[in-house]
PDB file of N, CA and C in Angstrom:
ATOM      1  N   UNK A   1       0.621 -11.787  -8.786  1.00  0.00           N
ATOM      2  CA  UNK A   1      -0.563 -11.362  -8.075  1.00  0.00           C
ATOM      3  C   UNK A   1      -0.444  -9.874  -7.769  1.00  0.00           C
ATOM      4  N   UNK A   2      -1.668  -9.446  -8.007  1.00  0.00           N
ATOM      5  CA  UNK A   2      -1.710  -7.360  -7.536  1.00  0.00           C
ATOM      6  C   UNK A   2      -2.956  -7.596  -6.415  1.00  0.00           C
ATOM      7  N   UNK A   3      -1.841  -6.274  -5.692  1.00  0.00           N
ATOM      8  CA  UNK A   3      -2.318  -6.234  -4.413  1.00  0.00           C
ATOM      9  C   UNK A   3      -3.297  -4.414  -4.638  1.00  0.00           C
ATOM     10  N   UNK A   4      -3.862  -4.350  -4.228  1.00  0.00           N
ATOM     11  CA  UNK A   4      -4.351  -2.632  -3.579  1.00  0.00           C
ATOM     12  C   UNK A   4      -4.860  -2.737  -2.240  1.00  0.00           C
ATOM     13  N   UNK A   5      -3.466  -1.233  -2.234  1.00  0.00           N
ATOM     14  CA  UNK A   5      -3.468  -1.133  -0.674  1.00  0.00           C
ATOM     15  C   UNK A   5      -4.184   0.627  -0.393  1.00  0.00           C
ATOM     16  N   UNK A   6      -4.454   0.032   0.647  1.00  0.00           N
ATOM     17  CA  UNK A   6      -4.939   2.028   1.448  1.00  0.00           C
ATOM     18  C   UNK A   6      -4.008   2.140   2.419  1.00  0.00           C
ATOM     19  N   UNK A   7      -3.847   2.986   2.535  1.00  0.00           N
ATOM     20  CA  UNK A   7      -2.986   3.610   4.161  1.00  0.00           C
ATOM     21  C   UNK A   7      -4.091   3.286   5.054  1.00  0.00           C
ATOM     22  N   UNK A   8      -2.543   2.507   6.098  1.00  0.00           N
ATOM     23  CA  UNK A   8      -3.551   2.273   7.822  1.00  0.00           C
ATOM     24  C   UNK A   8      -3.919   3.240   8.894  1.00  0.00           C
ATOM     25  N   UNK A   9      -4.750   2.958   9.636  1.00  0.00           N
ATOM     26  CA  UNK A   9      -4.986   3.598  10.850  1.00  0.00           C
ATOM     27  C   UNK A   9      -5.059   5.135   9.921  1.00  0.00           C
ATOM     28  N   UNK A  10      -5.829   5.239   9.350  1.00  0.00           N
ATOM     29  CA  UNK A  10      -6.406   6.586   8.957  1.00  0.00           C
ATOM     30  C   UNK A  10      -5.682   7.973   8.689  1.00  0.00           C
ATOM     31  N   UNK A  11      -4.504   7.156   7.893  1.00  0.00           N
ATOM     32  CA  UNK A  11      -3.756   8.181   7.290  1.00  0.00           C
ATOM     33  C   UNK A  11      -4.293   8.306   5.527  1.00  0.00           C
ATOM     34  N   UNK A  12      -3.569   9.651   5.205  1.00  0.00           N
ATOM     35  CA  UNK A  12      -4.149   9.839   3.871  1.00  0.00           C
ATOM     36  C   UNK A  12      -2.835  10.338   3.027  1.00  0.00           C
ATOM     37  N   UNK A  13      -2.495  10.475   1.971  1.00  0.00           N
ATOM     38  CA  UNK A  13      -1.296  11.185   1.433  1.00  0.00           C
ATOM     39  C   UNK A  13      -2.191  12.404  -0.049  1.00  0.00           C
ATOM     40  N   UNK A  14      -1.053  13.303   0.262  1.00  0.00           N
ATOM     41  CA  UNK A  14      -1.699  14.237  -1.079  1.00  0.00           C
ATOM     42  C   UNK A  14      -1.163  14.037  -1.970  1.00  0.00           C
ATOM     43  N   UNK A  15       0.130  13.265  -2.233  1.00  0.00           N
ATOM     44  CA  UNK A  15       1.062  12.795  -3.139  1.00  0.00           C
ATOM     45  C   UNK A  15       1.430  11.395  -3.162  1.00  0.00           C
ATOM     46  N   UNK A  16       1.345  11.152  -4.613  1.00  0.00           N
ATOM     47  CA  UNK A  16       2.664   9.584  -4.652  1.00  0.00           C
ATOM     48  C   UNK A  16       3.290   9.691  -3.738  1.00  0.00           C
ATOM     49  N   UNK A  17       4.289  10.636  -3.946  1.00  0.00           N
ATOM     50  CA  UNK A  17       5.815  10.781  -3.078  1.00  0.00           C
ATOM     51  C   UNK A  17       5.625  10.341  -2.008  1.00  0.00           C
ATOM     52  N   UNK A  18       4.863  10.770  -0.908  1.00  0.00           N
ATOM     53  CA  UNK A  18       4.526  10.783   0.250  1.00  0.00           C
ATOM     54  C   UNK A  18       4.157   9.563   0.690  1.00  0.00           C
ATOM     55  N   UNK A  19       2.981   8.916  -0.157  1.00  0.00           N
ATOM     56  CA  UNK A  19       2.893   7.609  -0.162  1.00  0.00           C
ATOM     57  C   UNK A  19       4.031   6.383  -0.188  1.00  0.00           C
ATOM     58  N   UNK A  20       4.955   6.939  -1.154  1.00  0.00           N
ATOM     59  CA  UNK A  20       5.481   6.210  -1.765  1.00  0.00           C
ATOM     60  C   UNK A  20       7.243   6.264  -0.700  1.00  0.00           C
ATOM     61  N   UNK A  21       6.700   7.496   0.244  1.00  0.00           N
ATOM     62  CA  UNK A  21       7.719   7.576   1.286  1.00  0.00           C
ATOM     63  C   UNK A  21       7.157   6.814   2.216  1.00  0.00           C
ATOM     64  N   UNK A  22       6.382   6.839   2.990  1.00  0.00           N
ATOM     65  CA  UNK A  22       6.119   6.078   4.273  1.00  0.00           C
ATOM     66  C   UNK A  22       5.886   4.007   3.467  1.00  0.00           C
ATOM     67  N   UNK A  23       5.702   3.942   1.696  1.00  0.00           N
ATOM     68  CA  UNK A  23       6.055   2.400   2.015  1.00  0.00           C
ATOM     69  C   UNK A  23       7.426   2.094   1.902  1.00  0.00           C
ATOM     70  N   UNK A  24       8.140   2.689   1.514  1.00  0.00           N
ATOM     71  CA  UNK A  24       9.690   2.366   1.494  1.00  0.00           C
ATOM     72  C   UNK A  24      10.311   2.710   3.267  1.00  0.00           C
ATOM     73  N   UNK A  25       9.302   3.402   3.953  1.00  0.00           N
ATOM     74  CA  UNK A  25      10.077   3.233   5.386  1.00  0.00           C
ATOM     75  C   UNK A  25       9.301   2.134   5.894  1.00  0.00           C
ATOM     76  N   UNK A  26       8.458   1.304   5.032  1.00  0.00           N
ATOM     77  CA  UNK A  26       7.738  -0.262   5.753  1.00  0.00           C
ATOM     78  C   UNK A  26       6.476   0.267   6.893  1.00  0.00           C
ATOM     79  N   UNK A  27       6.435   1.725   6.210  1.00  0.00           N
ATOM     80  CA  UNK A  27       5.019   1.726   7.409  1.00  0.00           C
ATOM     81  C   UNK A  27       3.756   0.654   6.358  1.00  0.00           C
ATOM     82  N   UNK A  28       2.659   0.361   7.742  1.00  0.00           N
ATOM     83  CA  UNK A  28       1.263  -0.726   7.375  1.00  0.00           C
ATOM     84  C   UNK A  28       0.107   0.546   6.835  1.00  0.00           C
ATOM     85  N   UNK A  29       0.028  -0.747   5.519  1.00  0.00           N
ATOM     86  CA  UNK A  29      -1.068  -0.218   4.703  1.00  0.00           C
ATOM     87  C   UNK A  29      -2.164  -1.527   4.935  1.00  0.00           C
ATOM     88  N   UNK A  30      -3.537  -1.683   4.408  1.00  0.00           N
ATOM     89  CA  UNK A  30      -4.905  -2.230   4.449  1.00  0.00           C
ATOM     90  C   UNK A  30      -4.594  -2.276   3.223  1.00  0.00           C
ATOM     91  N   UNK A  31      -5.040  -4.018   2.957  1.00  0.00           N
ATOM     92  CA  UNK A  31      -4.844  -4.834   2.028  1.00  0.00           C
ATOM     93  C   UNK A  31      -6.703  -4.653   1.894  1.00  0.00           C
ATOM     94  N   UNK A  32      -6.830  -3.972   0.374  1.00  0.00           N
ATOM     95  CA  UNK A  32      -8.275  -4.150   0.055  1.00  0.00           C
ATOM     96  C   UNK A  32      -9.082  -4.707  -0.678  1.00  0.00           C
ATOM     97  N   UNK A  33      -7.992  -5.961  -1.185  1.00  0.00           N
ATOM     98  CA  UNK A  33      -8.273  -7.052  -1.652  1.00  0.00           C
ATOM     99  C   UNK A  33      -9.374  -7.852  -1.052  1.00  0.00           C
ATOM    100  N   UNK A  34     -10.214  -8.930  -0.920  1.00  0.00           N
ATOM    101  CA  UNK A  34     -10.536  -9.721   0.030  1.00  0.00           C
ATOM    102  C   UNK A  34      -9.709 -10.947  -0.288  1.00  0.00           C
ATOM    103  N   UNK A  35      -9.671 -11.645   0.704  1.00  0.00           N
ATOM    104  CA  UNK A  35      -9.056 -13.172   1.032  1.00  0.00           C
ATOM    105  C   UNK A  35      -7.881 -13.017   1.516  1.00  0.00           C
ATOM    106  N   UNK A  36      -7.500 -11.621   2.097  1.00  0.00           N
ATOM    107  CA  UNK A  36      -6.056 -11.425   2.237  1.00  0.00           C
ATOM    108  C   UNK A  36      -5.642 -10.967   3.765  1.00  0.00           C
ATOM    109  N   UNK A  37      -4.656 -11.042   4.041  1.00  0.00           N
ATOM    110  CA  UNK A  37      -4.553 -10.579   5.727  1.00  0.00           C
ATOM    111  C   UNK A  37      -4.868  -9.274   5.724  1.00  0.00           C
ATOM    112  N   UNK A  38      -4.630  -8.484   7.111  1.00  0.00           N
ATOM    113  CA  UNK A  38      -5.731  -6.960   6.502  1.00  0.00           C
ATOM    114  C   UNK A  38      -4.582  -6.479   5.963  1.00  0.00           C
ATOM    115  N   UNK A  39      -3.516  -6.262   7.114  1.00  0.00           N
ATOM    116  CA  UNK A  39      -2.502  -5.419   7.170  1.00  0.00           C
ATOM    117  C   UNK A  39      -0.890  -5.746   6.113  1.00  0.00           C
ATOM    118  N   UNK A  40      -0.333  -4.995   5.910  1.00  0.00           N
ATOM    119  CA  UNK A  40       0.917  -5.736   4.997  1.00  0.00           C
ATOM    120  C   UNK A  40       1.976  -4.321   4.928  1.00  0.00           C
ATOM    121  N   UNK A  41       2.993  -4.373   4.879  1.00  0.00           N
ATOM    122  CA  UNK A  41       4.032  -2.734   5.005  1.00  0.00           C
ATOM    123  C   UNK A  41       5.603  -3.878   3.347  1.00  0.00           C
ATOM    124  N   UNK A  42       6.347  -3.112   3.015  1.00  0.00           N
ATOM    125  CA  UNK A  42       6.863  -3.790   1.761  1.00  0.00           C
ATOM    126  C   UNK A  42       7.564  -4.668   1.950  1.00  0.00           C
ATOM    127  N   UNK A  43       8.212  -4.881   3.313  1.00  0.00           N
ATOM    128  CA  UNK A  43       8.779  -6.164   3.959  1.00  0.00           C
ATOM    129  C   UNK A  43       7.738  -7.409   3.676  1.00  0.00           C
ATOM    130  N   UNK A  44       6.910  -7.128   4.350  1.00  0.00           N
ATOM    131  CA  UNK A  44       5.801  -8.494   4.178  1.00  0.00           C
ATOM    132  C   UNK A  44       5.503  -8.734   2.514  1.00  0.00           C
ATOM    133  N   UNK A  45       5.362  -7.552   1.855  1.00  0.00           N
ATOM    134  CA  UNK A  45       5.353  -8.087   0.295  1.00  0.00           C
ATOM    135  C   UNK A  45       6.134  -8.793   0.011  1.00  0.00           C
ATOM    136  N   UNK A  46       7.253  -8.377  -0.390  1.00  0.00           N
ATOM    137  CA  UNK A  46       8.554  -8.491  -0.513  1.00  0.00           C
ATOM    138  C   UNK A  46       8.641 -10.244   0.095  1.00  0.00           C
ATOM    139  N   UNK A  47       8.504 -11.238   0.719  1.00  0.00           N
ATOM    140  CA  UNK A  47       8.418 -12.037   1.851  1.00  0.00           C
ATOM    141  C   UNK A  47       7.339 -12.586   0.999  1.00  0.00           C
ATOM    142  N   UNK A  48       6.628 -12.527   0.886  1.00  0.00           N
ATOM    143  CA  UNK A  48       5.197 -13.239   0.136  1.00  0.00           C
ATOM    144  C   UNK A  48       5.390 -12.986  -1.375  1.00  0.00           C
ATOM    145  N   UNK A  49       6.374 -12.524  -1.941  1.00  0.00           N
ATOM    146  CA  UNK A  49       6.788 -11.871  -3.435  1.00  0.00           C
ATOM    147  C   UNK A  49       5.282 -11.618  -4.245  1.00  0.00           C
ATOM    148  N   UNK A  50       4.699 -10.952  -3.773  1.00  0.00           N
ATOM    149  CA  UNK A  50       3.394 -10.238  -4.681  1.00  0.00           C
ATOM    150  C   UNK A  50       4.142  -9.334  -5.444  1.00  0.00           C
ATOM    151  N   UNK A  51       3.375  -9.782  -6.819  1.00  0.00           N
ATOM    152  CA  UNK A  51       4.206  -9.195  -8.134  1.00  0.00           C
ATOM    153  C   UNK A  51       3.868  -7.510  -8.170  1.00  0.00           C
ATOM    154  N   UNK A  52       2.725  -7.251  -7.555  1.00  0.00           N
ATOM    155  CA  UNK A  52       2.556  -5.295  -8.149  1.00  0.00           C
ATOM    156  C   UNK A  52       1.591  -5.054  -6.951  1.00  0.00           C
ATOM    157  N   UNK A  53       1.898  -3.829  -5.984  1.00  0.00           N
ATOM    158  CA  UNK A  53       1.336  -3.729  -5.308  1.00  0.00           C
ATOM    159  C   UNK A  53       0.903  -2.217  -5.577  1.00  0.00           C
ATOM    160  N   UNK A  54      -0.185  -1.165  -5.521  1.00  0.00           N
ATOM    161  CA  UNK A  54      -1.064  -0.542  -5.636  1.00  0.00           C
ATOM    162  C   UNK A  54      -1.234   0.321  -4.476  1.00  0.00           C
ATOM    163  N   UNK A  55      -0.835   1.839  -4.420  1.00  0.00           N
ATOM    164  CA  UNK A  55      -1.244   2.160  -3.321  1.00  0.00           C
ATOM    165  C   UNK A  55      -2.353   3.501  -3.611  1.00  0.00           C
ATOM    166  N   UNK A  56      -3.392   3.395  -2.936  1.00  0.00           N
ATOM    167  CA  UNK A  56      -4.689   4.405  -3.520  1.00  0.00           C
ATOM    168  C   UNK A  56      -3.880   5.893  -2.314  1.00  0.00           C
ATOM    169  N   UNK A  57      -4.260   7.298  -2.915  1.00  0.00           N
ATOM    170  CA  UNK A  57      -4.123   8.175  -2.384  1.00  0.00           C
ATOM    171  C   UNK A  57      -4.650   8.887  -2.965  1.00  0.00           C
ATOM    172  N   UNK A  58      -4.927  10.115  -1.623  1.00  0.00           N
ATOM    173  CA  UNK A  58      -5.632  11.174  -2.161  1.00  0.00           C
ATOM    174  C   UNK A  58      -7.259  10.880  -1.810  1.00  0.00           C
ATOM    175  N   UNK A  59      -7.679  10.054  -0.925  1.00  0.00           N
ATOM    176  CA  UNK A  59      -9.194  10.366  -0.525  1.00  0.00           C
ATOM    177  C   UNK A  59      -8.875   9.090  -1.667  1.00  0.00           C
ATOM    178  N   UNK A  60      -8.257   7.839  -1.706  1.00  0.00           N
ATOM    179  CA  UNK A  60      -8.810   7.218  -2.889  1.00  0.00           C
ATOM    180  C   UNK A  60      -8.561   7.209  -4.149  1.00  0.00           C
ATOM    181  N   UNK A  61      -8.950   8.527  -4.559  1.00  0.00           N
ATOM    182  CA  UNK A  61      -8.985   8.873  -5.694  1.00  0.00           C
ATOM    183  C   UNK A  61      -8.006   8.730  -6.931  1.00  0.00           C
ATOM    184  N   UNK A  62      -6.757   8.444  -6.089  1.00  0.00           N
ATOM    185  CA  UNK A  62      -5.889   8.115  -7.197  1.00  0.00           C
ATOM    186  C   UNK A  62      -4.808   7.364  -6.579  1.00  0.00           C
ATOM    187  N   UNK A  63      -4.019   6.354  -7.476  1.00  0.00           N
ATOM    188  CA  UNK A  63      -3.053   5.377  -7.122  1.00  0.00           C
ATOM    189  C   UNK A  63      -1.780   5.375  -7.972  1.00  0.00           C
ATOM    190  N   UNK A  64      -0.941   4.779  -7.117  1.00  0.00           N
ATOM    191  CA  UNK A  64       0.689   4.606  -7.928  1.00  0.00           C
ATOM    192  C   UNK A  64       1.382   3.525  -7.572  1.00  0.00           C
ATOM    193  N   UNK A  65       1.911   2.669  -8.480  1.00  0.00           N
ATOM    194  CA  UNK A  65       2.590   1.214  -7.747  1.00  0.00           C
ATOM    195  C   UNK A  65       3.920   1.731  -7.083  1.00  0.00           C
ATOM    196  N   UNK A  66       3.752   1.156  -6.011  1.00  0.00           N
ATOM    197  CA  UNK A  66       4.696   0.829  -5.132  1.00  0.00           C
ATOM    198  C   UNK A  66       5.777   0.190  -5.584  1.00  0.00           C
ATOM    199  N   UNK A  67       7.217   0.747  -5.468  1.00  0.00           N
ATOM    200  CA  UNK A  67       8.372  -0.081  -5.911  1.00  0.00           C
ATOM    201  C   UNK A  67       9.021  -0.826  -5.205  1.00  0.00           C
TER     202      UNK A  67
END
């Protein structure tokens, strides 16, 4: 199962990296899937083993899977 996530509480990143730093420290991203709980950080993936998770950055505009 693939997940796409946004950053919570109204953060934004200008980079993967950045993104890809705050999910490896388990900060909560918005699950923008529907049918899904809102919130989720890589512990809770990880725990629910969702196969590819998706994180949008940049206003959106662009995404990079989460490892």
């Amino acid at each position: 199962m693939s997940l796409t996530l946004i950053p919570a509480y109204g953060r934004d990143y200008k980079s993967a990296k950045a993104a890809l730093a705050d999910w490896n420290a388990n900060k909560d991203f918005e699950i923008a899937n529907p049918g899904h709980p809102r919130y989720i950080n890589k512990h809770d993936a990880e725990q629910h083993k969702y196969l590819d998770c998706w994180i949008r950055y940049n206003r959106k505009q662009k995404i990079v899977e989460a490892s």
